[in-house]
N, C-alpha and C. Protein backbone atom coordinates (compact mmCIF):
# COMPACT_ATOMS: atom_id res chain seq x y z
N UNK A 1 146.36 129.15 119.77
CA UNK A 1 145.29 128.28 120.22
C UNK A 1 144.42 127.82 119.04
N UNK A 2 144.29 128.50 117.63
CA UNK A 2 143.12 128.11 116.99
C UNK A 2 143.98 127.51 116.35
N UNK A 3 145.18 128.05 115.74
CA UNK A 3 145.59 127.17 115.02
C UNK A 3 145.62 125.31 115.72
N UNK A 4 146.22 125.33 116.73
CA UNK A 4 147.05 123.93 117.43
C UNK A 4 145.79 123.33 117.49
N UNK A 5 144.37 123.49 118.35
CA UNK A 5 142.90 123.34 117.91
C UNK A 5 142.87 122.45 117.04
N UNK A 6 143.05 123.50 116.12
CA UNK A 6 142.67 122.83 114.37
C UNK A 6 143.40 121.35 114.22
N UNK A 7 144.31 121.84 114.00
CA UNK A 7 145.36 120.55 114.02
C UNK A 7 144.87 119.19 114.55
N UNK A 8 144.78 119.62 116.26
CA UNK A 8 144.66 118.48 116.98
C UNK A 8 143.32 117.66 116.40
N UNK A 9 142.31 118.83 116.46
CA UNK A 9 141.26 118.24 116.04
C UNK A 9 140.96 116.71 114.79
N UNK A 10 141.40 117.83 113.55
CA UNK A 10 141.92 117.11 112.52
C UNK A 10 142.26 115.59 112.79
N UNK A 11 143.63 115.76 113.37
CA UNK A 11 144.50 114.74 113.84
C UNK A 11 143.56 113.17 114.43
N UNK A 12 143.16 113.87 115.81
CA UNK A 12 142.53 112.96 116.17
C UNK A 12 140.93 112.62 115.58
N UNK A 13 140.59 113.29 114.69
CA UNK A 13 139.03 112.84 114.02
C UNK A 13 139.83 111.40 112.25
N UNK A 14 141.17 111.88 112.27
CA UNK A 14 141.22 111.33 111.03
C UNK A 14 142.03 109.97 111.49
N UNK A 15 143.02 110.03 112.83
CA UNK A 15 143.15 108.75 113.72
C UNK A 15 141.73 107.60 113.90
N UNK A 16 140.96 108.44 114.63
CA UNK A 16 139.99 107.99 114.79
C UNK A 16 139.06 106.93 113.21
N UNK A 17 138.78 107.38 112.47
CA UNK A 17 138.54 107.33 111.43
C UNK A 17 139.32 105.82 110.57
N UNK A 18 141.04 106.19 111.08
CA UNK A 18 141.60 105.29 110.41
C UNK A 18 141.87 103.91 111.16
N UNK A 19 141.93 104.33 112.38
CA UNK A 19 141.06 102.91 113.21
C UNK A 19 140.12 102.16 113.00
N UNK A 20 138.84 102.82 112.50
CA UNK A 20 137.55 102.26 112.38
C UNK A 20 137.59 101.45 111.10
N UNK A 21 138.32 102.20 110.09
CA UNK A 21 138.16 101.60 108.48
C UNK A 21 139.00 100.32 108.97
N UNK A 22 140.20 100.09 109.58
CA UNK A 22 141.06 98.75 109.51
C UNK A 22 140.89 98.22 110.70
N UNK A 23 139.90 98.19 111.52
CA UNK A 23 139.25 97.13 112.39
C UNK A 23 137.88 97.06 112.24
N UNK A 24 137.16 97.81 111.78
CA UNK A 24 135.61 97.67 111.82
C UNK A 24 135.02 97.84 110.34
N UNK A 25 135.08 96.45 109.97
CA UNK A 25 133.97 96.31 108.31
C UNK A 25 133.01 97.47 108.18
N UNK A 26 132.57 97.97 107.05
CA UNK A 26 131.43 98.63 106.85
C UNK A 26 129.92 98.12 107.37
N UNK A 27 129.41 98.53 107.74
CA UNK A 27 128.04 98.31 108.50
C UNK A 27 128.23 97.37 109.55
N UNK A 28 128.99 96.96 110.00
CA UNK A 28 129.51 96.15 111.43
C UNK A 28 129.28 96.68 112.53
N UNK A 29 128.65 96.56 113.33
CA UNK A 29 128.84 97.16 114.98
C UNK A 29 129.20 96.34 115.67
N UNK A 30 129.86 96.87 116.82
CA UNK A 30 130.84 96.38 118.12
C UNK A 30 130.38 97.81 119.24
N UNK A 31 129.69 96.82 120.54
CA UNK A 31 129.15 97.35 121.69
C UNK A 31 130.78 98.04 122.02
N UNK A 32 130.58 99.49 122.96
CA UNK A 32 131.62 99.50 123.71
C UNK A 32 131.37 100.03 124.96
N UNK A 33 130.23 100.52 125.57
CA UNK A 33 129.60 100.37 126.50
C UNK A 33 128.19 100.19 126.45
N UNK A 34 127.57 98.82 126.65
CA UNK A 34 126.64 98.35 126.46
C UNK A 34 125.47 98.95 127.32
N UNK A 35 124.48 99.15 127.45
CA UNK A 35 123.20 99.59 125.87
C UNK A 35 123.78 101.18 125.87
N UNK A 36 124.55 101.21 125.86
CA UNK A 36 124.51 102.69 125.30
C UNK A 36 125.39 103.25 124.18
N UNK A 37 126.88 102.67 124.15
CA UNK A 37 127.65 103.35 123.49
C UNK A 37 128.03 102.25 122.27
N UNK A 38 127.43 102.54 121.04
CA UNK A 38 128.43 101.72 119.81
C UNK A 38 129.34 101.90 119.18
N UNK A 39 130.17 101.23 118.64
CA UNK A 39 130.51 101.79 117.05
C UNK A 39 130.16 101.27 116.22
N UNK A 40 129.61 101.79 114.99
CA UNK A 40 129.16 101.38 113.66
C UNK A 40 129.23 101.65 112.75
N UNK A 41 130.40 101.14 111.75
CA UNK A 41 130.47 101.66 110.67
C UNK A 41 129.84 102.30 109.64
N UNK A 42 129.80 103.56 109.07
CA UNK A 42 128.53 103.77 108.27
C UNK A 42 129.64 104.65 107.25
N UNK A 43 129.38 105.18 105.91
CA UNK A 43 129.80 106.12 105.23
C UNK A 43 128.71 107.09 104.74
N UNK A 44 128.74 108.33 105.03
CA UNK A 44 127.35 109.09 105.20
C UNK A 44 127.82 110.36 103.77
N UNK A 45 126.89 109.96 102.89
CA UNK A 45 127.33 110.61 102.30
C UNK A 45 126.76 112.32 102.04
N UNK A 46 125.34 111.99 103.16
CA UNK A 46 124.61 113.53 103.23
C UNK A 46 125.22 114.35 104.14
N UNK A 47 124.28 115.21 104.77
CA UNK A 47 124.94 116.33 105.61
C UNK A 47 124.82 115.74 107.25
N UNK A 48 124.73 116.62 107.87
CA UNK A 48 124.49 116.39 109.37
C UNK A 48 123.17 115.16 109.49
N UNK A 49 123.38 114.57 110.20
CA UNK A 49 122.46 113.04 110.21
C UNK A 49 122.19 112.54 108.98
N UNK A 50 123.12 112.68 108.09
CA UNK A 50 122.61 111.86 106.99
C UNK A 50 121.62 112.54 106.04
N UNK A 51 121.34 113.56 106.09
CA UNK A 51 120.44 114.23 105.48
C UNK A 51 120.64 114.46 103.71
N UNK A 52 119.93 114.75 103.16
CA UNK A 52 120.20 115.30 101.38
C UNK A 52 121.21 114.67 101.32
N UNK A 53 121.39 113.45 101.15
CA UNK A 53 122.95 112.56 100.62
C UNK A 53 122.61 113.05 99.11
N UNK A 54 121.72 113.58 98.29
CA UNK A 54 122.24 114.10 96.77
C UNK A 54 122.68 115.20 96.62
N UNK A 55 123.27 115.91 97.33
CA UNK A 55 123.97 117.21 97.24
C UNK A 55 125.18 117.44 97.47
N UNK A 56 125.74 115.86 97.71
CA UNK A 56 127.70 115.26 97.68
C UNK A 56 128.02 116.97 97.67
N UNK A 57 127.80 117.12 96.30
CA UNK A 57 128.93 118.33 96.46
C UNK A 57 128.60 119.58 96.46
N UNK A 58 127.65 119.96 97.32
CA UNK A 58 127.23 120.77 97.66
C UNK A 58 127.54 121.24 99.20
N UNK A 59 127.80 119.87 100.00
CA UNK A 59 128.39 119.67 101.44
C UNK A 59 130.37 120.10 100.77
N UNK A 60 130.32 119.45 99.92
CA UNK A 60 132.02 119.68 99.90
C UNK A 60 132.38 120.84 99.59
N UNK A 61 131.32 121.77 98.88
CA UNK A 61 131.93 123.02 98.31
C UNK A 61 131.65 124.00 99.74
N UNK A 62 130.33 123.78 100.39
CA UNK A 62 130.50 124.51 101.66
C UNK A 62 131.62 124.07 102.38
N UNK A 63 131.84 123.03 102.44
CA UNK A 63 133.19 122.89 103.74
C UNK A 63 134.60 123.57 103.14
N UNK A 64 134.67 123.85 101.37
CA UNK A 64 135.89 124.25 101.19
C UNK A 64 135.52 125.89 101.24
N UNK A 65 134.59 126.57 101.27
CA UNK A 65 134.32 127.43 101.42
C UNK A 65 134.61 127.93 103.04
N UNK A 66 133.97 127.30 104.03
CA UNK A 66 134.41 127.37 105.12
C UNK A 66 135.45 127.69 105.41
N UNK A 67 136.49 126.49 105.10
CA UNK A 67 137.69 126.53 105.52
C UNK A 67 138.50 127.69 104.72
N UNK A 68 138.48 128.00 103.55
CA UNK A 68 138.66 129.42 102.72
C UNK A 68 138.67 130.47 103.86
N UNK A 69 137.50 130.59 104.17
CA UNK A 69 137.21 131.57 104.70
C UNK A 69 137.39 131.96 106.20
N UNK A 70 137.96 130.86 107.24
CA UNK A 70 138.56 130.87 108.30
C UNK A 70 140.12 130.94 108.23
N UNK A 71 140.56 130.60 107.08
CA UNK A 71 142.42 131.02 106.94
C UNK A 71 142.19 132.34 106.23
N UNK A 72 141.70 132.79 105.91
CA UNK A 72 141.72 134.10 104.92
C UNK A 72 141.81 135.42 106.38
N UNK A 73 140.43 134.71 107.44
CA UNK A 73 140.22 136.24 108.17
C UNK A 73 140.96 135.29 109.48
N UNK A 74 141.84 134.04 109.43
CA UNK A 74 143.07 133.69 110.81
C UNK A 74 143.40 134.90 111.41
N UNK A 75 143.98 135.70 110.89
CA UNK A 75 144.28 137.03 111.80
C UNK A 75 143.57 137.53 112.52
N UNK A 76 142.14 137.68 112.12
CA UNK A 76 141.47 138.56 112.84
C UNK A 76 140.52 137.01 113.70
N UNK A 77 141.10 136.17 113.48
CA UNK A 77 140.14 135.11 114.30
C UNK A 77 141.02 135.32 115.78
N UNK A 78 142.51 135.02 115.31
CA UNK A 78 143.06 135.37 116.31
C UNK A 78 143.66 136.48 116.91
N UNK A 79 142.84 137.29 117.20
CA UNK A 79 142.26 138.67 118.15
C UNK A 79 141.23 138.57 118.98
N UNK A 80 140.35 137.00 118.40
CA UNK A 80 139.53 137.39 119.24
C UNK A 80 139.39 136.51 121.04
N UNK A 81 139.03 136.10 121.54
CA UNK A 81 139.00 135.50 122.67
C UNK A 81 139.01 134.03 122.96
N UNK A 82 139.84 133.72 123.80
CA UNK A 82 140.33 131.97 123.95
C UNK A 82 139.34 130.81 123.53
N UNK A 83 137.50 131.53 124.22
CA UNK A 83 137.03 130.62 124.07
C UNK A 83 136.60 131.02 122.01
N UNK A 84 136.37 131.56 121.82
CA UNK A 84 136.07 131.75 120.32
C UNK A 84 137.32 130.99 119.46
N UNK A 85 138.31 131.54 119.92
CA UNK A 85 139.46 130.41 119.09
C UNK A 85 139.61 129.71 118.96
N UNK A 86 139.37 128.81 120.44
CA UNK A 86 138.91 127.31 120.57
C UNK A 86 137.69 126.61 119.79
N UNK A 87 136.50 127.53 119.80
CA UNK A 87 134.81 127.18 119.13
C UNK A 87 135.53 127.22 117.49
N UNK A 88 136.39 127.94 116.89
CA UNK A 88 136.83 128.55 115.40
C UNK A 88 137.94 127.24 114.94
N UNK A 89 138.52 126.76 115.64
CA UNK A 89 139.56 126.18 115.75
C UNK A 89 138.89 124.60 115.19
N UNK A 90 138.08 124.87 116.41
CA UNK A 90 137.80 123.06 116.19
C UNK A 90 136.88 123.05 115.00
N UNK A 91 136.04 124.01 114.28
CA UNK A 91 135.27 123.89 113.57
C UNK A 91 136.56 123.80 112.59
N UNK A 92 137.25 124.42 112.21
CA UNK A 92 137.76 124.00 111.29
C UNK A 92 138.58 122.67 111.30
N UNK A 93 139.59 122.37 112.36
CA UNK A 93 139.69 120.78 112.20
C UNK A 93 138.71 119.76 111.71
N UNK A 94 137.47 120.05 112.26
CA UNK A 94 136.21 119.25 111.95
C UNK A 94 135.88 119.48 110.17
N UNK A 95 136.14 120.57 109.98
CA UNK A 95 135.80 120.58 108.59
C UNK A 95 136.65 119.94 107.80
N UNK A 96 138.21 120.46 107.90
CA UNK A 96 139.07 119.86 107.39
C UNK A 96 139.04 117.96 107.28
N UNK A 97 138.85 117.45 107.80
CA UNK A 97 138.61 116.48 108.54
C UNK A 97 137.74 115.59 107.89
N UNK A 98 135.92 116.27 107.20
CA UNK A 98 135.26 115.63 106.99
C UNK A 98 135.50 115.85 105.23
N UNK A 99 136.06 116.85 104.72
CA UNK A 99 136.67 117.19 103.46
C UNK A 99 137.29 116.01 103.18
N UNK A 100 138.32 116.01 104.27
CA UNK A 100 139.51 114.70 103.72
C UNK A 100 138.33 113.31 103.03
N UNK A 101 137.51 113.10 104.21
CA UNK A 101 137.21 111.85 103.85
C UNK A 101 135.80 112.00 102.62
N UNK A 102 135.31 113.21 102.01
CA UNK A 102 134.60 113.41 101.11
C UNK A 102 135.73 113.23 99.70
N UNK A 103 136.74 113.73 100.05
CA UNK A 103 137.33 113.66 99.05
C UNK A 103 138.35 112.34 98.60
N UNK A 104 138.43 111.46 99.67
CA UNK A 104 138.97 109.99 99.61
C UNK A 104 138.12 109.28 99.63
N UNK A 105 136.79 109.12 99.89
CA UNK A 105 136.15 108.08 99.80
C UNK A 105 134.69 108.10 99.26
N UNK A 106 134.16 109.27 99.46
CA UNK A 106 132.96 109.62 98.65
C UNK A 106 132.10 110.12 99.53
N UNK A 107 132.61 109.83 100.87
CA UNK A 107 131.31 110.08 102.07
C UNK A 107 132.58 110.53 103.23
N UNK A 108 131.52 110.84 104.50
CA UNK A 108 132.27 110.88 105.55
C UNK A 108 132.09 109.59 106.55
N UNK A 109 133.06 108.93 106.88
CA UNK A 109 133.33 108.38 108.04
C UNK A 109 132.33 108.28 109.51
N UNK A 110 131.51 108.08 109.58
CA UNK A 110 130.74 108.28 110.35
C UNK A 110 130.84 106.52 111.74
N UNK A 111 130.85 106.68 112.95
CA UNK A 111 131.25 105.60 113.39
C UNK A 111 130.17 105.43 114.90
N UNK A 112 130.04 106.39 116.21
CA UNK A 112 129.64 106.82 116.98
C UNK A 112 128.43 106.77 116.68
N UNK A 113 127.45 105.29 117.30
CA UNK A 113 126.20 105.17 117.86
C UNK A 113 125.87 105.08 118.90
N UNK A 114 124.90 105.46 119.02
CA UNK A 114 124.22 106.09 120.78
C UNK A 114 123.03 105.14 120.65
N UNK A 115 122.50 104.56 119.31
CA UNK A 115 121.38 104.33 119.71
C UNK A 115 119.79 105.16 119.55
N UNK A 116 120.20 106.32 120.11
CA UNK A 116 119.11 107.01 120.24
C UNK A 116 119.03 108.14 119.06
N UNK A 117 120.59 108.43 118.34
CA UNK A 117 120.79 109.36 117.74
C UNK A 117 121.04 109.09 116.27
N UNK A 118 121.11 109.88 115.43
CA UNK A 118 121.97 109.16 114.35
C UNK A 118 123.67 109.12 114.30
N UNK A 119 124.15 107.98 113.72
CA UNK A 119 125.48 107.83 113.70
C UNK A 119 126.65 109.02 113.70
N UNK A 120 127.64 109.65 114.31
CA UNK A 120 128.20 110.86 113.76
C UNK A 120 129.71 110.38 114.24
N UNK A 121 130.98 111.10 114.08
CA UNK A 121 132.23 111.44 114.41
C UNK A 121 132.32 112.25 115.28
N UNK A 122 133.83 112.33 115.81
CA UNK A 122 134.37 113.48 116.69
C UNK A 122 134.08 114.21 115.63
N UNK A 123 134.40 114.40 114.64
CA UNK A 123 134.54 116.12 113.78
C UNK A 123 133.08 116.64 114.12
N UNK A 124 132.16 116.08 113.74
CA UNK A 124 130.55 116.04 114.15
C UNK A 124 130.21 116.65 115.27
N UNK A 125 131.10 115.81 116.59
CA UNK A 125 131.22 116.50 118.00
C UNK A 125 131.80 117.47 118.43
N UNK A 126 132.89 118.38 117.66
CA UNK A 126 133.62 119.41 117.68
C UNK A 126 132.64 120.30 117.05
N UNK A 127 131.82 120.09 115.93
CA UNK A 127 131.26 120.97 115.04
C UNK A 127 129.83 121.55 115.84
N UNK A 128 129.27 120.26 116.75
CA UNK A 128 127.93 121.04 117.20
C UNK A 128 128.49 121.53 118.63
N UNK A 129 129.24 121.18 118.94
CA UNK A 129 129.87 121.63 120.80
C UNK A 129 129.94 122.96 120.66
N UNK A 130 131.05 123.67 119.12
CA UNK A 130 131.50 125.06 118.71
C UNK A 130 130.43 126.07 118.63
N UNK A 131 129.53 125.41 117.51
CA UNK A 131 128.33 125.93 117.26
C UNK A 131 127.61 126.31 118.23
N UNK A 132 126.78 125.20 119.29
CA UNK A 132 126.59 125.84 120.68
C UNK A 132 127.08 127.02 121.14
N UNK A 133 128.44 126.64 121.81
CA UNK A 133 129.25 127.77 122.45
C UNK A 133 129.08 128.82 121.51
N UNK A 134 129.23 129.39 120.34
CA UNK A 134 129.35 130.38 119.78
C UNK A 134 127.77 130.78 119.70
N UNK A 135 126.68 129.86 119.50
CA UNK A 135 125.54 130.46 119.38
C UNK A 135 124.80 130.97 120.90
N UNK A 136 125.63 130.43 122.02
CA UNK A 136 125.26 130.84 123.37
C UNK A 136 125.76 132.11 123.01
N UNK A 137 127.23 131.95 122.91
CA UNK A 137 128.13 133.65 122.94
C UNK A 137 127.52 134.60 122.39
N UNK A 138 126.98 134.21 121.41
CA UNK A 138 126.07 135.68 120.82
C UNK A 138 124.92 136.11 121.23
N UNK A 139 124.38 135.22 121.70
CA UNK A 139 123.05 135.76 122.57
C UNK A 139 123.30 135.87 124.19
N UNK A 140 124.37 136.02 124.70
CA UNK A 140 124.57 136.45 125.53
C UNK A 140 125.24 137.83 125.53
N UNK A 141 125.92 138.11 124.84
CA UNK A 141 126.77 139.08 124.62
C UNK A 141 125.20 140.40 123.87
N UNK A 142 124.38 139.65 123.31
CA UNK A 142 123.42 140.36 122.67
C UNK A 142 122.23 140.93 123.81
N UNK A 143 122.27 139.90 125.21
CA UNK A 143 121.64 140.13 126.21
C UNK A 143 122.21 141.50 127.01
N UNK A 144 123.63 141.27 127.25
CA UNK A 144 124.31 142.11 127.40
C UNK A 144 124.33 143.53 127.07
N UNK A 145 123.99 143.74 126.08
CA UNK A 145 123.67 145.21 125.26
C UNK A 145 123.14 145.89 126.22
């Protein structure tokens, strides 16, 4: 499961991605459900919302660190429970994912406007969905005690 996860994730964040670059110019938007859902090209070269774009590689060395460090302890990721493999899984597709395009283009791919939010990707959406779930899991499991 974490592995195939990963994969898929990957897969479809870098599909996604390669759609947007060869139909949608840089800074271009196209409604796709109107007033709510855009796409808009952006290349983000900071962290989560765009943040500290001068620390390029400071985002890249954490994400290769990350990913280091989720194939190193794979074994013991997978021991642990469906939904954790799944939350482990996609974080790393997502990482993998936003690596690729730090390391091909200078930034990440960023496409998905709401409008209300700042611009982000599926990898983006895999990364805070995981995070959630895993930060529920621990404080529940911590309630639990």
């Amino acid at each position: 499961m974490f592995f195939a996860l990963a994969v898929l994730e990957y897969f479809l964040d870098q599909l996604s991605k390669f759609l947007i670059l060869k139909y949608l110019p840089l800074e271009e938007s196209i409604p796709i459900i109107k007033p709510i859902i855009y796409f808009h090209h952006i290349q983000n070269q900071g962290g989560a919302f765009g943040l500290f774009p001068e620390y390029y590689k400071f985002y890249t060395l954490i994400s290769i660190l990350v990913i280091s460090g989720m194939l190193i302890y794979s074994k013991k990721i997978l021991s642990l429970d469906k939904g954790m493999q799944i939350a482990l899984g996609l974080i790393l597709g997502a990482a993998c994912g936003n690596l690729t395009d730090r390391l091909r283009f200078g930034g990440v791919i960023d496409f998905i406007d709401l409008k209300f939010w700042p611009i982000f990707n599926l990898a983006d959406s895999a990364l805070t969905i995981s995070i959630f779930y895993i930060s529920f899991k621990m404080i529940y499991l911590e309630i639990k005690k």
